[in-house]
C-alpha atoms as a PDB file:
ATOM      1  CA  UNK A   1      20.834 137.733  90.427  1.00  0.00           C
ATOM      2  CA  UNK A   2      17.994 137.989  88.114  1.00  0.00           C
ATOM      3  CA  UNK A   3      18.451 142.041  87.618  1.00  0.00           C
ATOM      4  CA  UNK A   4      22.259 141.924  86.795  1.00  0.00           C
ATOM      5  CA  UNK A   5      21.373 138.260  84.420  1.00  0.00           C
ATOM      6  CA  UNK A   6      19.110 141.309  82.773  1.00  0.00           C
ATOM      7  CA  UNK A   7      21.633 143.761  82.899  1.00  0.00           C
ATOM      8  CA  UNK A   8      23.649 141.460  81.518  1.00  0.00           C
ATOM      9  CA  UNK A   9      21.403 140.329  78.466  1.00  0.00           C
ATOM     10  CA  UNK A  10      20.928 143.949  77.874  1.00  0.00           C
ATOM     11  CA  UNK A  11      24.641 144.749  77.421  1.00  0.00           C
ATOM     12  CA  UNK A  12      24.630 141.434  74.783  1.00  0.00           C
ATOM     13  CA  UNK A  13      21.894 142.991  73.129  1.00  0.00           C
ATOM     14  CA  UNK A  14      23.703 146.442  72.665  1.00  0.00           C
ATOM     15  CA  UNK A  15      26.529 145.220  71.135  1.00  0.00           C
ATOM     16  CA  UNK A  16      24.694 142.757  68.989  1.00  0.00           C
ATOM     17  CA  UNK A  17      22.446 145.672  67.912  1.00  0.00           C
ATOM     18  CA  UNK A  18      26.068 147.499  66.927  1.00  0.00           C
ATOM     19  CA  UNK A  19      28.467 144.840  65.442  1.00  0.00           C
ATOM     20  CA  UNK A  20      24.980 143.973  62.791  1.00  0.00           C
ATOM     21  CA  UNK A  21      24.674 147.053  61.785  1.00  0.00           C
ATOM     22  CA  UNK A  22      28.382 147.481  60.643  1.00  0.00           C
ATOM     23  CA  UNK A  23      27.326 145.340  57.487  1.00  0.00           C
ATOM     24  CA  UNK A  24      30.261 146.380  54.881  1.00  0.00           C
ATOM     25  CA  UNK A  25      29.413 148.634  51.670  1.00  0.00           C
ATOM     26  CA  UNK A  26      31.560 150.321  49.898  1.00  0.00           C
ATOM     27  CA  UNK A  27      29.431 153.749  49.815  1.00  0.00           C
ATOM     28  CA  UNK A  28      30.512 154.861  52.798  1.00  0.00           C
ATOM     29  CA  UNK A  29      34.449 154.657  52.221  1.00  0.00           C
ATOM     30  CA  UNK A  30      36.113 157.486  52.470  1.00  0.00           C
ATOM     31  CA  UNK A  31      40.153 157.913  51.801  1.00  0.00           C
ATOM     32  CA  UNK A  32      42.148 159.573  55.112  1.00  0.00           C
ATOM     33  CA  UNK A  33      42.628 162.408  53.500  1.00  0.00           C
ATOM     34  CA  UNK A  34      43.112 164.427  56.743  1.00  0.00           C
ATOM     35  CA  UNK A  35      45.424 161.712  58.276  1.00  0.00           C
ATOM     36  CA  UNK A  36      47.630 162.185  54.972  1.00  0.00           C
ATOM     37  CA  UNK A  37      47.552 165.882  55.535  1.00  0.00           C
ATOM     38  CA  UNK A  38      48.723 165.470  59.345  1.00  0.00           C
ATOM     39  CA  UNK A  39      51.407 163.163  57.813  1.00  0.00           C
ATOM     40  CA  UNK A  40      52.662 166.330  55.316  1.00  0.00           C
ATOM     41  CA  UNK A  41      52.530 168.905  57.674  1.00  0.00           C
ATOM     42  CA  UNK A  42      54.400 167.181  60.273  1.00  0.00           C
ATOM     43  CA  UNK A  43      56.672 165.773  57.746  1.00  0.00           C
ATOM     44  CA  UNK A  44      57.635 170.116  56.980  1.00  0.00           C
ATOM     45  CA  UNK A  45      57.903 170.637  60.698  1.00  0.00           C
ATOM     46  CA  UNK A  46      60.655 168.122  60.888  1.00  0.00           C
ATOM     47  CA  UNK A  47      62.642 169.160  57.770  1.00  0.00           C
ATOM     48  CA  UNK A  48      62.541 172.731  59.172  1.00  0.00           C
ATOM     49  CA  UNK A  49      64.193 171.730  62.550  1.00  0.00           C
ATOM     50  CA  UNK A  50      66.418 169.105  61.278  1.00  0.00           C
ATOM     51  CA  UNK A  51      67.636 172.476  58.462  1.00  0.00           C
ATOM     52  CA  UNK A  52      67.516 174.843  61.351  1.00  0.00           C
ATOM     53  CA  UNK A  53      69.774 172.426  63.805  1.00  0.00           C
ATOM     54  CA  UNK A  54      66.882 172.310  66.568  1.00  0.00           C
ATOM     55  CA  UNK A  55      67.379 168.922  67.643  1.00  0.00           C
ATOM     56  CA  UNK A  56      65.407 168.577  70.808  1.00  0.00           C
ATOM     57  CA  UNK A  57      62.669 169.928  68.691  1.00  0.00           C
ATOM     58  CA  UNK A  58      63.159 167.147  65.985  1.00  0.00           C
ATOM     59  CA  UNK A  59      62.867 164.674  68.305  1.00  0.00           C
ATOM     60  CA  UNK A  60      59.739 164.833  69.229  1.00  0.00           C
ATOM     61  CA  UNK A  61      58.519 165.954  65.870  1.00  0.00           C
ATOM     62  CA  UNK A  62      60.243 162.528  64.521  1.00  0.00           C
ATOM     63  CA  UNK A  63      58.004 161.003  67.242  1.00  0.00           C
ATOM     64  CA  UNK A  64      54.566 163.030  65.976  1.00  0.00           C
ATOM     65  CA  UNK A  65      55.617 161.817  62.388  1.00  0.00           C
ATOM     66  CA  UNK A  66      55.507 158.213  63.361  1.00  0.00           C
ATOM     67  CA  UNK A  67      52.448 158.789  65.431  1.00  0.00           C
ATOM     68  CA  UNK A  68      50.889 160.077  62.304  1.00  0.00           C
ATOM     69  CA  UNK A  69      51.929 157.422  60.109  1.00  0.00           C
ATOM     70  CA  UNK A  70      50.788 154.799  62.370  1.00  0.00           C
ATOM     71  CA  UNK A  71      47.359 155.987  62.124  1.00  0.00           C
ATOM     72  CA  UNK A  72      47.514 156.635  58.518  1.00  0.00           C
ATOM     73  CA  UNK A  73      48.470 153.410  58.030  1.00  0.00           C
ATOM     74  CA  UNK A  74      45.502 151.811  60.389  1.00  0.00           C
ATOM     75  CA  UNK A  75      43.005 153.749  58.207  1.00  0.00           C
ATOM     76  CA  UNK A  76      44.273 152.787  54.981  1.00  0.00           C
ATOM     77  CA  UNK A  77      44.331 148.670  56.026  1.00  0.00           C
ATOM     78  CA  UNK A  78      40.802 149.914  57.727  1.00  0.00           C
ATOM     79  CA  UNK A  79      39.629 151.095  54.547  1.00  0.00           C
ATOM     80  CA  UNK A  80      41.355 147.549  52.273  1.00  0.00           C
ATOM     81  CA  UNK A  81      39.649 145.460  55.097  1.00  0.00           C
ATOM     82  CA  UNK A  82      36.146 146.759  54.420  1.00  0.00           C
ATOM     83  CA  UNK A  83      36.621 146.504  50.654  1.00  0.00           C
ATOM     84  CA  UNK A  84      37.610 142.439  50.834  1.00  0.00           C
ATOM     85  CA  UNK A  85      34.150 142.420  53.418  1.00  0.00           C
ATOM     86  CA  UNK A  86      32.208 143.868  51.670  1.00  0.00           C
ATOM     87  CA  UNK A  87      32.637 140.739  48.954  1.00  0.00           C
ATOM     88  CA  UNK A  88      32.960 138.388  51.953  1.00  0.00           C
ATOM     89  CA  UNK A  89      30.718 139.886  54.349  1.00  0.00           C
ATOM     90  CA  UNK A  90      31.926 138.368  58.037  1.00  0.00           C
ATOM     91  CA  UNK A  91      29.611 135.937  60.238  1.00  0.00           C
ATOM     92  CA  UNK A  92      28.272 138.019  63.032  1.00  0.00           C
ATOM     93  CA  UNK A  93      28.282 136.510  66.293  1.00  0.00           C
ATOM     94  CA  UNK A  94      24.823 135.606  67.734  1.00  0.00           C
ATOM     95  CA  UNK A  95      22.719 137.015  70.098  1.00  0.00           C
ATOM     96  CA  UNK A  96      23.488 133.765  72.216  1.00  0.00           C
ATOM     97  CA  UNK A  97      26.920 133.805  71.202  1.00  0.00           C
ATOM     98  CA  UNK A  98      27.774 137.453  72.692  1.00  0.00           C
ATOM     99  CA  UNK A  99      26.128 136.503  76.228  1.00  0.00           C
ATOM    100  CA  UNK A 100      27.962 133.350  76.618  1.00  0.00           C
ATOM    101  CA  UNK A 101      31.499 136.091  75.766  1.00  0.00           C
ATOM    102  CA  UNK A 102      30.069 138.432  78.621  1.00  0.00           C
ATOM    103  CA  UNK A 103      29.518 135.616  81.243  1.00  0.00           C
ATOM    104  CA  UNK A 104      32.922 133.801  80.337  1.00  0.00           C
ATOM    105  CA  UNK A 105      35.058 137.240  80.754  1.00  0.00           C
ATOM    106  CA  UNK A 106      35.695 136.930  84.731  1.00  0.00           C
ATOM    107  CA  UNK A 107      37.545 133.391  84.275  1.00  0.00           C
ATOM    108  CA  UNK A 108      39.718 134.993  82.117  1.00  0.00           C
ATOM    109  CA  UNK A 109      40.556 138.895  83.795  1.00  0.00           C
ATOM    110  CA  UNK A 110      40.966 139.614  87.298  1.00  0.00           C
ATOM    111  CA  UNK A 111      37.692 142.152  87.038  1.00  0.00           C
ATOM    112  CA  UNK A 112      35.169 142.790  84.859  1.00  0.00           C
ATOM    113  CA  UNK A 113      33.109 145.681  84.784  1.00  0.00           C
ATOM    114  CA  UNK A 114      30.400 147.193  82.314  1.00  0.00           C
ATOM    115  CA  UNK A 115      27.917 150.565  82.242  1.00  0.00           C
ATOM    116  CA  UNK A 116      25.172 150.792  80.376  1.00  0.00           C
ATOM    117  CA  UNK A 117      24.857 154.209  80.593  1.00  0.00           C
ATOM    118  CA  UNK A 118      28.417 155.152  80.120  1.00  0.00           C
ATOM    119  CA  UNK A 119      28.683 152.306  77.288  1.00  0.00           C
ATOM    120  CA  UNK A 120      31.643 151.211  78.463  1.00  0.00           C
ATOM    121  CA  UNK A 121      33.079 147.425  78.953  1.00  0.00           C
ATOM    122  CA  UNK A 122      36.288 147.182  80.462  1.00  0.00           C
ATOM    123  CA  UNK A 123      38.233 144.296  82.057  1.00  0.00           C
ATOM    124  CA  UNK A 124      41.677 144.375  83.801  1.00  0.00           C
ATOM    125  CA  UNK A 125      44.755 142.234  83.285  1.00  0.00           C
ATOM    126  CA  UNK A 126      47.025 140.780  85.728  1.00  0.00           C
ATOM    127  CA  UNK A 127      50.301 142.485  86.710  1.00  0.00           C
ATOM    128  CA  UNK A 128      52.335 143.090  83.541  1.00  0.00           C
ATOM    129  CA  UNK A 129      56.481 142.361  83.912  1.00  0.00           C
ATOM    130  CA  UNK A 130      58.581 142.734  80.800  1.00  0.00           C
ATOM    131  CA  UNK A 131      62.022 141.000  80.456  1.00  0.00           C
ATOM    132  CA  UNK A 132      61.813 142.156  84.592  1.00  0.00           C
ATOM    133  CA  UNK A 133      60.538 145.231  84.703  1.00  0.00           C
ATOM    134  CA  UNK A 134      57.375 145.230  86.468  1.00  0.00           C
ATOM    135  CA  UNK A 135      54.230 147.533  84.402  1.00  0.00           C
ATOM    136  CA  UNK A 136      51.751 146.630  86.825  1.00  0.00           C
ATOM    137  CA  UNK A 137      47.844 145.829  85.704  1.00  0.00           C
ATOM    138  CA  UNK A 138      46.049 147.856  83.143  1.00  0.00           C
ATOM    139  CA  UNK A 139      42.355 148.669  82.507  1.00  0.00           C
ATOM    140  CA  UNK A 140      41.161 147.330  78.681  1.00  0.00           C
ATOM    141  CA  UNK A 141      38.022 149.660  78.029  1.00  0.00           C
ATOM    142  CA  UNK A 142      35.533 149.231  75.500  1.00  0.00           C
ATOM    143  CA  UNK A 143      33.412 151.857  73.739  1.00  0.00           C
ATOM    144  CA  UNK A 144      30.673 149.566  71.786  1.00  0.00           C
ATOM    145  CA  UNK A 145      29.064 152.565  70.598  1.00  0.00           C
ATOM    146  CA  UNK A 146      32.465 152.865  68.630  1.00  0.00           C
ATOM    147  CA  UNK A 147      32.956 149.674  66.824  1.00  0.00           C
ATOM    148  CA  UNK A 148      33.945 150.086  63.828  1.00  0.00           C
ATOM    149  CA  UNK A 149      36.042 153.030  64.578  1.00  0.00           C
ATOM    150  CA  UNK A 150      39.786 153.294  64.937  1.00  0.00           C
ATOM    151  CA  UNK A 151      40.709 152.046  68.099  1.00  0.00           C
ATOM    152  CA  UNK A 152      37.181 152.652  69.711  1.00  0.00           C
ATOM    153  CA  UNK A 153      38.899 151.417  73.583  1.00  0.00           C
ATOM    154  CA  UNK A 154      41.585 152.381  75.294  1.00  0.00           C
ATOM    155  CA  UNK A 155      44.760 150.803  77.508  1.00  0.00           C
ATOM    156  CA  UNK A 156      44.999 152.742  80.903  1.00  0.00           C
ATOM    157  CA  UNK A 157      47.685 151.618  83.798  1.00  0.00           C
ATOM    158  CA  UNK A 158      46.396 151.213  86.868  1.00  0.00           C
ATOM    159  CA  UNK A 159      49.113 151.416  88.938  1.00  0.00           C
ATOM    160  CA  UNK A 160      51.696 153.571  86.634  1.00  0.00           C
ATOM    161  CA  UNK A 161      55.240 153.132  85.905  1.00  0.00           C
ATOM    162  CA  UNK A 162      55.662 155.135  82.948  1.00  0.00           C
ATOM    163  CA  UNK A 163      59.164 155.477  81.062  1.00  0.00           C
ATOM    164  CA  UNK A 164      61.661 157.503  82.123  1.00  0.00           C
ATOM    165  CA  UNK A 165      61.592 160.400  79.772  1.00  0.00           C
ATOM    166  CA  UNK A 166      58.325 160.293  79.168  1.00  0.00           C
ATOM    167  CA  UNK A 167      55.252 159.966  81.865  1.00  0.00           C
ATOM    168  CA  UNK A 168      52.406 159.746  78.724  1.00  0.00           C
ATOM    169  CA  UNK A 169      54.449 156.139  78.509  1.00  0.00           C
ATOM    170  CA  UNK A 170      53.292 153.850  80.518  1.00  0.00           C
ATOM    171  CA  UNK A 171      54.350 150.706  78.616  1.00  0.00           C
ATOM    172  CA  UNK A 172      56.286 150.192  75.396  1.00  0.00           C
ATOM    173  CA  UNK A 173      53.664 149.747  72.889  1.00  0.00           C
ATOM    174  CA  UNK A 174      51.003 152.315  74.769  1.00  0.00           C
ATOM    175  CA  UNK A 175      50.816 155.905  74.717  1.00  0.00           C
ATOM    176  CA  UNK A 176      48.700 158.442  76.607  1.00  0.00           C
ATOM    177  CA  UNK A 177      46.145 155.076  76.557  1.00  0.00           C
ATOM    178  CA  UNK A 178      46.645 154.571  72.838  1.00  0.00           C
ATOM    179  CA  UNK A 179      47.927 150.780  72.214  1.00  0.00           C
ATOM    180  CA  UNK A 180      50.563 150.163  68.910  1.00  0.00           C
ATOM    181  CA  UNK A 181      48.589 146.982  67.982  1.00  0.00           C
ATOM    182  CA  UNK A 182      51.415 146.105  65.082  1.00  0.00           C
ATOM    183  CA  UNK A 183      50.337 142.951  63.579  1.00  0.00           C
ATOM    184  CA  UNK A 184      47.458 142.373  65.664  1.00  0.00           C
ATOM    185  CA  UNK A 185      45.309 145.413  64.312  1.00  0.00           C
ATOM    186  CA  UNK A 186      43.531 143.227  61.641  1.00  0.00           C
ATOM    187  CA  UNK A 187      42.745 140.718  64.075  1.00  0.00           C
ATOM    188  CA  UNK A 188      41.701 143.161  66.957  1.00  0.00           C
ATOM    189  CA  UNK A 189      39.117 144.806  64.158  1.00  0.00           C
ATOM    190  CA  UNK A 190      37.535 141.972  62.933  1.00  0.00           C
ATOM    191  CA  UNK A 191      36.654 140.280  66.228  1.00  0.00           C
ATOM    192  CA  UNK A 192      35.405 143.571  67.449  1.00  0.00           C
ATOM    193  CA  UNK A 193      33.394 143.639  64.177  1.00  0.00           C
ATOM    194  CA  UNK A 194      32.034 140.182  64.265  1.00  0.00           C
ATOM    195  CA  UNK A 195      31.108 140.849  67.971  1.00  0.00           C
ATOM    196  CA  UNK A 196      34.047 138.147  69.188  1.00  0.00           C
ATOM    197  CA  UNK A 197      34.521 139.713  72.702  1.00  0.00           C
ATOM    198  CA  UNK A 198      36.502 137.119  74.665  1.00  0.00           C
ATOM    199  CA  UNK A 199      39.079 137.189  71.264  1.00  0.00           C
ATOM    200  CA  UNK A 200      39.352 140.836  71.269  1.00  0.00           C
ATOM    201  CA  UNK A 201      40.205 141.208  74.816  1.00  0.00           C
ATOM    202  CA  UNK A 202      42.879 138.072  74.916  1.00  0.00           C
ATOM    203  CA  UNK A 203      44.538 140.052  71.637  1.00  0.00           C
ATOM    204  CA  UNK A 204      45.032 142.834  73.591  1.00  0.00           C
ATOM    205  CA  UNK A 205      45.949 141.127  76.707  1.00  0.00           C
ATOM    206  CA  UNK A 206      48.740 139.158  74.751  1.00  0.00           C
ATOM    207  CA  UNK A 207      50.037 142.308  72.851  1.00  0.00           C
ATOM    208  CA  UNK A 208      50.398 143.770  76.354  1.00  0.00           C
ATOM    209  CA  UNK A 209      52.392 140.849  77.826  1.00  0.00           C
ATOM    210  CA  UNK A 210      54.939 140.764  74.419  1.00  0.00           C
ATOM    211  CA  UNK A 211      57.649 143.384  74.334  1.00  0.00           C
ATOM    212  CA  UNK A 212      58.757 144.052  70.036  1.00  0.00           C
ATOM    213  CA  UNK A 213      61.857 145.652  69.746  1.00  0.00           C
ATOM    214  CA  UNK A 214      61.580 147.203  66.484  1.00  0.00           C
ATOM    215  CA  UNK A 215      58.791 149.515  67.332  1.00  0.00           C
ATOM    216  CA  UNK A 216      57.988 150.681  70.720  1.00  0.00           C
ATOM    217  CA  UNK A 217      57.234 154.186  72.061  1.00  0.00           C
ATOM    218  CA  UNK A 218      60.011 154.053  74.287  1.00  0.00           C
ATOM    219  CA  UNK A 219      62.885 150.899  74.730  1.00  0.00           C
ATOM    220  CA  UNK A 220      62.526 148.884  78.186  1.00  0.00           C
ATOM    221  CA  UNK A 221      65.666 150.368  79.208  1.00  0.00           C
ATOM    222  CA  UNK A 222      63.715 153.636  79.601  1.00  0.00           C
ATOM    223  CA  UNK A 223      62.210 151.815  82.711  1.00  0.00           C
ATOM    224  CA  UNK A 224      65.710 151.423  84.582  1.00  0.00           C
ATOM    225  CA  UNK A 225      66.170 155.050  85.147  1.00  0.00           C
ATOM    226  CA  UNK A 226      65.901 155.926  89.286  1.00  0.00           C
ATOM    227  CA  UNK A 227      64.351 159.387  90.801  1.00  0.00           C
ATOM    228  CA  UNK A 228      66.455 162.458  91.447  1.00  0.00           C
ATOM    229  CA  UNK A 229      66.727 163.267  95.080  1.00  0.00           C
ATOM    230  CA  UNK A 230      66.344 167.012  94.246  1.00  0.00           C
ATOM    231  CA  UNK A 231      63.358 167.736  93.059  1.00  0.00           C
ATOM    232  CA  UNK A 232      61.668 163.908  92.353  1.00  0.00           C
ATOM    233  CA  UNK A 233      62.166 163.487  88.383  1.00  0.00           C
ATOM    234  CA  UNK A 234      62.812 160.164  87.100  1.00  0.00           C
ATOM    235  CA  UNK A 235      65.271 159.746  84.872  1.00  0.00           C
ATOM    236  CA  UNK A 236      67.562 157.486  83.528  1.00  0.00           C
ATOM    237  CA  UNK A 237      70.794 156.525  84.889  1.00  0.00           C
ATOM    238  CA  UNK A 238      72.849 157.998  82.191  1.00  0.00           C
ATOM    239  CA  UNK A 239      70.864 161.638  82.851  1.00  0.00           C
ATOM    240  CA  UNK A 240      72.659 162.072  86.792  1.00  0.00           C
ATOM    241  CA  UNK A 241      75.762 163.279  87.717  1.00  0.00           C
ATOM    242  CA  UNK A 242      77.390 163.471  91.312  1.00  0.00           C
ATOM    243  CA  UNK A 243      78.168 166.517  93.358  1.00  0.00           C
ATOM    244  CA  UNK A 244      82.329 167.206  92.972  1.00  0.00           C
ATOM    245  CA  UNK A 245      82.223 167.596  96.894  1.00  0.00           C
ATOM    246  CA  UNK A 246      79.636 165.169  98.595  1.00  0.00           C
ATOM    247  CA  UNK A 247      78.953 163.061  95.627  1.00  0.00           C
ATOM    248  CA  UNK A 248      75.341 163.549  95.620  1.00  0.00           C
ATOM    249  CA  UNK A 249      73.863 161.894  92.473  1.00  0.00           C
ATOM    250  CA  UNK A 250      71.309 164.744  90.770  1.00  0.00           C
ATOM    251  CA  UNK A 251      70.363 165.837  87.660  1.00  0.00           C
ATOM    252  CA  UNK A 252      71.434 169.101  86.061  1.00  0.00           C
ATOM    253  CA  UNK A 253      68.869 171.178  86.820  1.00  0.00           C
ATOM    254  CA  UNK A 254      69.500 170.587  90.885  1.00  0.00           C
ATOM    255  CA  UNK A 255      73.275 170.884  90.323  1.00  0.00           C
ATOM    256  CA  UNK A 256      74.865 174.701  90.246  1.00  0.00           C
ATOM    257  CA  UNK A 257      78.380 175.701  89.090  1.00  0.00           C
ATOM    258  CA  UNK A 258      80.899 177.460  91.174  1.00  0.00           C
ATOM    259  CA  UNK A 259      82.198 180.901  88.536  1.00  0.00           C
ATOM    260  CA  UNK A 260      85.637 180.211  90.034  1.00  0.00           C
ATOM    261  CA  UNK A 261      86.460 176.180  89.161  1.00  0.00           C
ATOM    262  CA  UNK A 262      83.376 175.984  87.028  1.00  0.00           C
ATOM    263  CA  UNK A 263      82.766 172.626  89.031  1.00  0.00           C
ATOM    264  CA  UNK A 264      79.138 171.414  90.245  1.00  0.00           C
ATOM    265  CA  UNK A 265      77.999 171.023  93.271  1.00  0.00           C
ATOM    266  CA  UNK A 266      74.512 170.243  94.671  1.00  0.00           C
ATOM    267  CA  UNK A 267      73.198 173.605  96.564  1.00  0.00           C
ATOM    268  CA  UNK A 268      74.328 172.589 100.500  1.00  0.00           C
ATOM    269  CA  UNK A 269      77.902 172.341  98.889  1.00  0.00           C
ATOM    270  CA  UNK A 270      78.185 175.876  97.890  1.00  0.00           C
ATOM    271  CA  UNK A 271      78.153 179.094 100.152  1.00  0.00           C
ATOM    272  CA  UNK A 272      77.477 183.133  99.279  1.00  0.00           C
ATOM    273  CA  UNK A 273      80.637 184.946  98.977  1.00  0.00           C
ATOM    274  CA  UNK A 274      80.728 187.403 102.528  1.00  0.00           C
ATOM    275  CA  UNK A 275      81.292 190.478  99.374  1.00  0.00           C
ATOM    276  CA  UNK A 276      79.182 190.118  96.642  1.00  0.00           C
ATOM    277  CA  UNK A 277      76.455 186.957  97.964  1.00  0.00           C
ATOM    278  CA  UNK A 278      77.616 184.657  94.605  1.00  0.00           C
ATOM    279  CA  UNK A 279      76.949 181.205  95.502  1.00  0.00           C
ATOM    280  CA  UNK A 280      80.893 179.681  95.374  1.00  0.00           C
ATOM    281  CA  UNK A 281      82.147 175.829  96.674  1.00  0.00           C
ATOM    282  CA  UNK A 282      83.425 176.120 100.038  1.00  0.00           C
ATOM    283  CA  UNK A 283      87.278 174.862  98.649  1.00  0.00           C
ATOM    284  CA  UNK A 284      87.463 177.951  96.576  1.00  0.00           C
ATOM    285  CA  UNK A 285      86.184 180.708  99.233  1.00  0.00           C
ATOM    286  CA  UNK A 286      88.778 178.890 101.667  1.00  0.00           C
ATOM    287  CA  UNK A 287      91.290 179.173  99.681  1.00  0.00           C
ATOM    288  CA  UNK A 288      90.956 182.895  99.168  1.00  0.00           C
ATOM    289  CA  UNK A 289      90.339 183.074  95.065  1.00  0.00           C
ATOM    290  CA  UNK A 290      87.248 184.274  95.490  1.00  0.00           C
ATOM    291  CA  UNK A 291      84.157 184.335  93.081  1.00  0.00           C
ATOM    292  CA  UNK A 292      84.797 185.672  90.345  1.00  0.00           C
ATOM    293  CA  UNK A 293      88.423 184.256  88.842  1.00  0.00           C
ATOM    294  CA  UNK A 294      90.694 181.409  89.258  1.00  0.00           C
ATOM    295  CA  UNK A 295      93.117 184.090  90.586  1.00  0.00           C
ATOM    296  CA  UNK A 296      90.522 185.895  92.902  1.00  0.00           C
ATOM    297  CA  UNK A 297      91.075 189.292  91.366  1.00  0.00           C
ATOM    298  CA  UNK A 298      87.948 190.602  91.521  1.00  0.00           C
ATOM    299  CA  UNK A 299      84.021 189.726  92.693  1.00  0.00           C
ATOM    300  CA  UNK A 300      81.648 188.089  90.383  1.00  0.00           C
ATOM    301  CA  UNK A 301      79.797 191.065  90.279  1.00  0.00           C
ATOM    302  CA  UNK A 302      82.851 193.095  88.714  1.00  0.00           C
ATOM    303  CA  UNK A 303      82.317 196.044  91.206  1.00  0.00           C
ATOM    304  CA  UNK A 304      85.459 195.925  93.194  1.00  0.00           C
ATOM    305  CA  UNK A 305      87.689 193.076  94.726  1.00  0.00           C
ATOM    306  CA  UNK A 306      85.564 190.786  97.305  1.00  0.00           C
ATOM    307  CA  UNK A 307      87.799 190.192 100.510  1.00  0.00           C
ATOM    308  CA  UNK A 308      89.309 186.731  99.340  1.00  0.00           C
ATOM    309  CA  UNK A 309      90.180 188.452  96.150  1.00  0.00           C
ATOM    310  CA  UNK A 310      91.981 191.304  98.286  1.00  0.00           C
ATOM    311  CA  UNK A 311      93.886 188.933 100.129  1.00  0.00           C
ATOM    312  CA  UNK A 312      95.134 187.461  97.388  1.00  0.00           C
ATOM    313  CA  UNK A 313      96.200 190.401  95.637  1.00  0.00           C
ATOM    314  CA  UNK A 314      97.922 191.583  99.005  1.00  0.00           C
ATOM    315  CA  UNK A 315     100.001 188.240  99.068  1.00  0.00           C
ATOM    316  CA  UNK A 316     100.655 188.823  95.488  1.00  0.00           C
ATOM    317  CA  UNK A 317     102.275 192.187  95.748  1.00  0.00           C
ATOM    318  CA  UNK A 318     104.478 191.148  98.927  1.00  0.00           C
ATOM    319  CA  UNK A 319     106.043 188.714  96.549  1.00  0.00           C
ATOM    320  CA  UNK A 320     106.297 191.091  93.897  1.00  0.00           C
ATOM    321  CA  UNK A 321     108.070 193.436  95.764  1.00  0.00           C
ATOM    322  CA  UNK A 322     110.274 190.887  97.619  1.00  0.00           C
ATOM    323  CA  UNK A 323     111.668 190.094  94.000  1.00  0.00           C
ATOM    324  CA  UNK A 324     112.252 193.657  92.724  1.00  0.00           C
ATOM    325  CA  UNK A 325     116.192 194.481  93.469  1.00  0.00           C
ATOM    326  CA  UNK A 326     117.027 197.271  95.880  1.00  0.00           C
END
């Protein structure tokens, strides 16, 4: 008891030592010039594919453009933050005051777990459900080395259930362990930077337990989607389409069209032609058209006539001939 009440006392005394010597000035403030420049250049990637038609590549770049925005933004109400401080300059949290944080953390988070070498304090929420869609716990880890820094923790799910078209998702404001603190990122900064531990864990923990609608990484819908029996993808529901024959639900990419209907069918729905080995639905090779036409003239391959396009030819010309007059 008395090593980890030392352990414990040296932790408080870390982060004390940090959060006093983040005193505001205004010499070190430095405009985000390179987050500006991020927020140009991605800003001339999208214009390009929106001029050029690529849409699947301007979605994502509309995504990176947000992404950059966001933490262009964060610097620049950073930056406005330390300017009012540094003519108001914060009360720091006590020696005394930090401890009693550190010892009242496990009634308030299922665990609680800190390394002094690794620098790292972390505590772990209960199990996160959104408007019914369970998110499971996640992992709140703080650098203290980093106060004072954007973002200096990050949001990690422990048990993941990430959104359906993307797995770097894994709840609607958090993103490959990046959170979207909205209107909570003043108050997240200054009880980081006035050492207010308890307050900057609950800030997080309520941010993770509210869903905002006007700006998440991906909608809660995203979490409705179901797994393709193919090949394991989750997707959403929208994204699947049944086999014409068996009525398999897949996605695209495990569904194969027959050259003769153009239909799709999963892969135990369609058989080789006996002529040319083209992968056909079983209704089409039965009824003798073949692989490569509707009318079974010829094989997929265009070599020559596979045999259901031979019989069908044969049955065409007896009825040809039975019409001619004698």
């Amino acid at each position: 008891m008395r090593s980890a009440s030392r352990a414990l006392l040296r932790l408080a005394g870390k982060i004390h030592s940090r959060v006093e010597s983040l005193q505001p000035t205004c010499s070190d403030l430095l405009l985000p010039d390179a987050d500006w420049s991020r927020c140009r250049a991605a800003g001339r990637r999208l214009e390009k594919a929106e001029r050029r038609g690529w849409r699947l590549a301007a979605v994502r770049l509309r995504r990176e453009l947000r992404q950059a925005m966001e933490q262009l933004r964060l610097e620049m109400h950073r930056i406005e933050d330390r300017l009012t401080a540094s003519e108001r300059p914060p009360r720091i949290a006590s020696l005394r005051e930090i401890l009693d944080d550190l010892r009242f953390l496990p009634d308030s988070f299922d665990e609680v777990r800190w390394d002094l070498r690794q620098e790292m304090l972390s505590v772990t929420t209960e199990p996160i459900v959104l408007e019914g869609f369970p998110l499971g716990r996640f992992t709140i880890s703080l650098d203290w080395t980093r106060i004072g820094f954007t973002r200096p923790y990050h949001v990690l799910a422990r048990e993941p259930n990430p959104a359906a078209s993307d797995e770097a998702v894994t709840h609607p404001h958090v993103l490959n362990g990046k959170l979207c603190e909205g209107r909570g990122a003043v108050s997240l900064r200054a009880a980081l930077e006035s050492g207010r531990l308890v307050d900057f864990f609950t800030i997080v923990d309520r941010i993770l337990h509210t869903y905002h609608r006007g700006s998440p990484h991906s909608p809660l819908s995203e979490w409705g989607g179901v797994c393709c029996p193919g090949c394991g993808d989750r997707l959403s529901e929208d994204d699947l389409t049944p086999c014409e024959r068996c009525e398999s639900v897949l996605c695209l990419g495990c569904l194969s069209g027959c050259p003769a209907c153009r239909g799709l069918f999963c892969a135990s729905c369609l058989e080789p032609c006996a002529e040319c080995r083209v992968r056909t639905c079983r209704s089409c090779l039965s009824s003798g058209a073949g692989c490569g036409s509707a009318d079974g003239s010829e094989c997929f391959d265009g070599v020559e006539p596979c045999e259901g396009g031979r019989a069908q030819n044969r049955d065409s010309e007896a009825d040809t001939h039975a019409l001619l007059p004698v």
